[in-house]
Protein backbone atom coordinates (compact mmCIF):
# COMPACT_ATOMS: atom_id res chain seq x y z
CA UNK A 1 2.77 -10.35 -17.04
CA UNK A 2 1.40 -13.50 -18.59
CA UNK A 3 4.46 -13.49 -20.72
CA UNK A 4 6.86 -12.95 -17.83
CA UNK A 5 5.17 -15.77 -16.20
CA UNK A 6 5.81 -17.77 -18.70
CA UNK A 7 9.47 -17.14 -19.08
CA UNK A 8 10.26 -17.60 -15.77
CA UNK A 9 7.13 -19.64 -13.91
CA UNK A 10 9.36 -20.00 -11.14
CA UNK A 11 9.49 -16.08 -10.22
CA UNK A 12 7.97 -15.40 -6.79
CA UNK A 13 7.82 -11.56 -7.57
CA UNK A 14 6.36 -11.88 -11.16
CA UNK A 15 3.93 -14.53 -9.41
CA UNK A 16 3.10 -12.38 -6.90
CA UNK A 17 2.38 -9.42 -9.67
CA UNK A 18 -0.08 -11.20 -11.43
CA UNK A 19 -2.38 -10.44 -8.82
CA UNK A 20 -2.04 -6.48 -8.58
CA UNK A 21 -3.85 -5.91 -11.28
CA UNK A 22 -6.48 -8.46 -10.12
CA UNK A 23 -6.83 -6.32 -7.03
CA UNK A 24 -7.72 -3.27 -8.75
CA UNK A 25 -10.53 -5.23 -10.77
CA UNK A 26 -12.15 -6.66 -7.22
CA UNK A 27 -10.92 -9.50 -8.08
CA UNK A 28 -9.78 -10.43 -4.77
CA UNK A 29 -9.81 -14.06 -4.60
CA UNK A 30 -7.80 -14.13 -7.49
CA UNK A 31 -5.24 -12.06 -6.49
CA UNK A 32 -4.89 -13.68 -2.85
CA UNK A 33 -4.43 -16.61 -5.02
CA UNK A 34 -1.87 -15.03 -6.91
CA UNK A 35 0.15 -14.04 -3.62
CA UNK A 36 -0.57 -17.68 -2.22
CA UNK A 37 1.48 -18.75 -5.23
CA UNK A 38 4.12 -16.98 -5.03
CA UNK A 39 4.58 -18.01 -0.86
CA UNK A 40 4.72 -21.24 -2.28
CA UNK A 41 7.75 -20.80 -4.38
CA UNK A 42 9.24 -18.52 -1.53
CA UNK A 43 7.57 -18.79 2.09
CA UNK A 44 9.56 -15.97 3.01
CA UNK A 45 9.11 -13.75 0.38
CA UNK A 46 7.47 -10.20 2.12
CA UNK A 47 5.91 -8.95 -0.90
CA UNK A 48 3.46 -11.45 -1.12
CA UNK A 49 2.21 -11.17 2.47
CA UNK A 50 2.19 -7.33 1.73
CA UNK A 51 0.01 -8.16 -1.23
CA UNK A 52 -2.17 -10.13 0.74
CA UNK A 53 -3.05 -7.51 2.90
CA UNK A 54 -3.43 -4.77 0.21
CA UNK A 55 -6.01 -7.25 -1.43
CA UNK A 56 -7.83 -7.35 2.43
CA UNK A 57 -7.63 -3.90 2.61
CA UNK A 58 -9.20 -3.29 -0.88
CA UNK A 59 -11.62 -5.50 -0.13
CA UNK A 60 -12.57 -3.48 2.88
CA UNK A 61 -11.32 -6.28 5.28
CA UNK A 62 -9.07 -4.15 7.13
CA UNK A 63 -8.36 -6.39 10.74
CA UNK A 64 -7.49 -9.46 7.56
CA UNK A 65 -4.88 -6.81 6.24
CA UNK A 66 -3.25 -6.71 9.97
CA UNK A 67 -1.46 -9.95 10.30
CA UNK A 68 -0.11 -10.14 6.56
CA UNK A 69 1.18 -6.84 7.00
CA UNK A 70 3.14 -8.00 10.45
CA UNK A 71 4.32 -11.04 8.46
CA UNK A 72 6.08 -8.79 5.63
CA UNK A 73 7.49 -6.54 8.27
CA UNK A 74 10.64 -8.53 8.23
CA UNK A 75 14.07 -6.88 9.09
CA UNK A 76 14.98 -5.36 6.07
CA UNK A 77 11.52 -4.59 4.54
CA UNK A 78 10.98 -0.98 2.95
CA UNK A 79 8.81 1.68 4.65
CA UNK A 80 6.30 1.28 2.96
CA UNK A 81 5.69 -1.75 4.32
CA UNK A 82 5.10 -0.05 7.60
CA UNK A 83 2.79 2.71 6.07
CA UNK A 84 0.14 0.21 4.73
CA UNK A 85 -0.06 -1.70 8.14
CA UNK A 86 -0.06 1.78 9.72
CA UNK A 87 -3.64 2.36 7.43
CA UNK A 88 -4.75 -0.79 8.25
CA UNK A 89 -4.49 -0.31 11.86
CA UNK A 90 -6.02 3.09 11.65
CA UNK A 91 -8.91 1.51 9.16
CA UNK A 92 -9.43 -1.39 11.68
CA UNK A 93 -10.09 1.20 14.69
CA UNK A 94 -6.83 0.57 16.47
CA UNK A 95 -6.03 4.40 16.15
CA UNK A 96 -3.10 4.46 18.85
CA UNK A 97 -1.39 1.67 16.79
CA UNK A 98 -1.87 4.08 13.78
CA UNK A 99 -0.29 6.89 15.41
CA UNK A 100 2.76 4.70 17.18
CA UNK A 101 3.54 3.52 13.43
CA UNK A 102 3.70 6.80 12.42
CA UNK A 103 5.99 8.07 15.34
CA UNK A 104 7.92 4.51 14.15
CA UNK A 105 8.46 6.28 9.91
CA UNK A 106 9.52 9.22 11.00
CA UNK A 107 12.06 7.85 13.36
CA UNK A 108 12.85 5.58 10.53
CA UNK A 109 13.31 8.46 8.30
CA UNK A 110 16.43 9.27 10.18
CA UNK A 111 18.31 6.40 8.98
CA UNK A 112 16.61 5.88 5.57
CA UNK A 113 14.72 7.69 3.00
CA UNK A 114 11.03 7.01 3.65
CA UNK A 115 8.59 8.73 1.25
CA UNK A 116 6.26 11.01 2.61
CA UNK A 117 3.44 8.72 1.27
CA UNK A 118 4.39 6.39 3.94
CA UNK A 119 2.78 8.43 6.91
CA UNK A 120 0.28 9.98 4.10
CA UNK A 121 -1.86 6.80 4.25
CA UNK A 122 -1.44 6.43 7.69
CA UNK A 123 -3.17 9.39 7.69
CA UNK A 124 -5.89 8.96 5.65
CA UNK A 125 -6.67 5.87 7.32
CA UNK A 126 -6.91 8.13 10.56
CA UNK A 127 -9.15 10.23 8.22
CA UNK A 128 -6.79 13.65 9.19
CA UNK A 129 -7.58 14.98 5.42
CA UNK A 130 -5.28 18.08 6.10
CA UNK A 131 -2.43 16.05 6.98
CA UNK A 132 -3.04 13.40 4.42
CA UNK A 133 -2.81 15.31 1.75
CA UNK A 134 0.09 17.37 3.05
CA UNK A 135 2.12 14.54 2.86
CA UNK A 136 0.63 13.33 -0.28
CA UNK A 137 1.87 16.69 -1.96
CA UNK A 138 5.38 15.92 -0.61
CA UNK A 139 5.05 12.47 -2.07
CA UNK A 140 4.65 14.10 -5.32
CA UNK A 141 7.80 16.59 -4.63
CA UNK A 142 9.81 13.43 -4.09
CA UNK A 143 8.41 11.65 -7.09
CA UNK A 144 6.68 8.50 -5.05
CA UNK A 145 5.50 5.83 -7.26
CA UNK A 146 2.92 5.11 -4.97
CA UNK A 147 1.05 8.28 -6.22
CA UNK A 148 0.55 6.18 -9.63
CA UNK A 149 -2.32 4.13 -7.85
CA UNK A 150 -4.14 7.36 -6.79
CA UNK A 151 -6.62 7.40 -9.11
CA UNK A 152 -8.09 3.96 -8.69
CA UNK A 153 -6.85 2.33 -5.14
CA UNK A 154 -10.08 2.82 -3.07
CA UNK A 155 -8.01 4.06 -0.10
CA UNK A 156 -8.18 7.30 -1.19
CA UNK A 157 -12.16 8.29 -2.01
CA UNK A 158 -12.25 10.23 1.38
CA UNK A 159 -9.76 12.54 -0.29
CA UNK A 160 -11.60 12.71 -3.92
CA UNK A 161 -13.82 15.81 -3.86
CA UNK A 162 -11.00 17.90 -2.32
CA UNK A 163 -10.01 20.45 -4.29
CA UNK A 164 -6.22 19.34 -3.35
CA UNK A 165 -6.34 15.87 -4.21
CA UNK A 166 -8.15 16.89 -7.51
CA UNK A 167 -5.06 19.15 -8.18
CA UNK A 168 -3.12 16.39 -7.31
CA UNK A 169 -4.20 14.58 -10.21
CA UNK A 170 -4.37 16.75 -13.04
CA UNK A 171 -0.53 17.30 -11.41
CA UNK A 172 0.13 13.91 -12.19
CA UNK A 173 -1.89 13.57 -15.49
CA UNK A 174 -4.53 11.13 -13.90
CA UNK A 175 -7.55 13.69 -14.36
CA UNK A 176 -8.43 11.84 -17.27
């Protein structure tokens, strides 16, 4: 990524990038400052409002996650987008919001492909393990590349000591 940056400093997604991995090391700050970057080279640029609120919510600052997750629900946005402020909601207490932005993906999912992870985390959020990890397992059916974060995003310790989600893994080669 370094190199990337390098080669193109001017990238708002390779910008914005940098700071995933930051997230995953707690390094919040770091990566907020990685996605306040990357809004400076492109104010409009959703990603980096989504990663803004992934950072909140890893950070356990779920009512922060909220209003970057509105901002990067612009027109054409993927589902996903939808599904992360659907956890946050749910994570922040505002369970009726939760369940209208699920009601929202599956409507979606008439027009569009949305992957089942999308109402998965919604889910978990709600902390409905049954249907979580029903839709997780369709995630993995479709081949979602969200289910590559599994093993470390901190969303999903509710769901580590069932015997599902531990299947999951070893599905997925992540048991290691």
């Amino acid at each position: 990524m370094n190199r990337a940056n390098e080669l193109d400093p001017l990238s708002a997604g390779i910008t914005n990038d940098m700071g995933l991995p930051l997230t995953f090391q707690a390094k919040y700050e770091a990566a907020k400052e990685q996605s306040g970057k990357a809004l400076e080279l492109d104010p409009n640029f959703y990603l980096a409002h989504w990663a803004l609120g992934w950072s909140d919510i890893e950070a356990g600052e779920f009512s922060a996650a909220i209003p970057e997750f509105e901002k990067a629900r612009v027109t054409d946005s993927p589902p996903f987008v939808a599904g992360w402020l659907g956890y946050a909601y749910a994570a922040a207490g505002e369970r009726g919001k939760a369940q209208a932005t699920i009601a929202e993906l599956n409507q979606m999912s008439s027009r569009t492909f949305v992957s089942p992870f999308c109402t998965a985390i919604v889910y978990v959020g709600i902390g409905d393990r049954e249907r979580a990890l029903n839709g997780l397992e369709k995630a993995y059916e479709a081949r979602s590349q969200w289910l590559t974060f599994l093993k470390v995003d901190r969303v999903f310790d509710p769901l580590r000591s069932d015997p599902r989600f531990i299947e999951l893994l070893k599905k997925l080669g992540l048991d290691k």
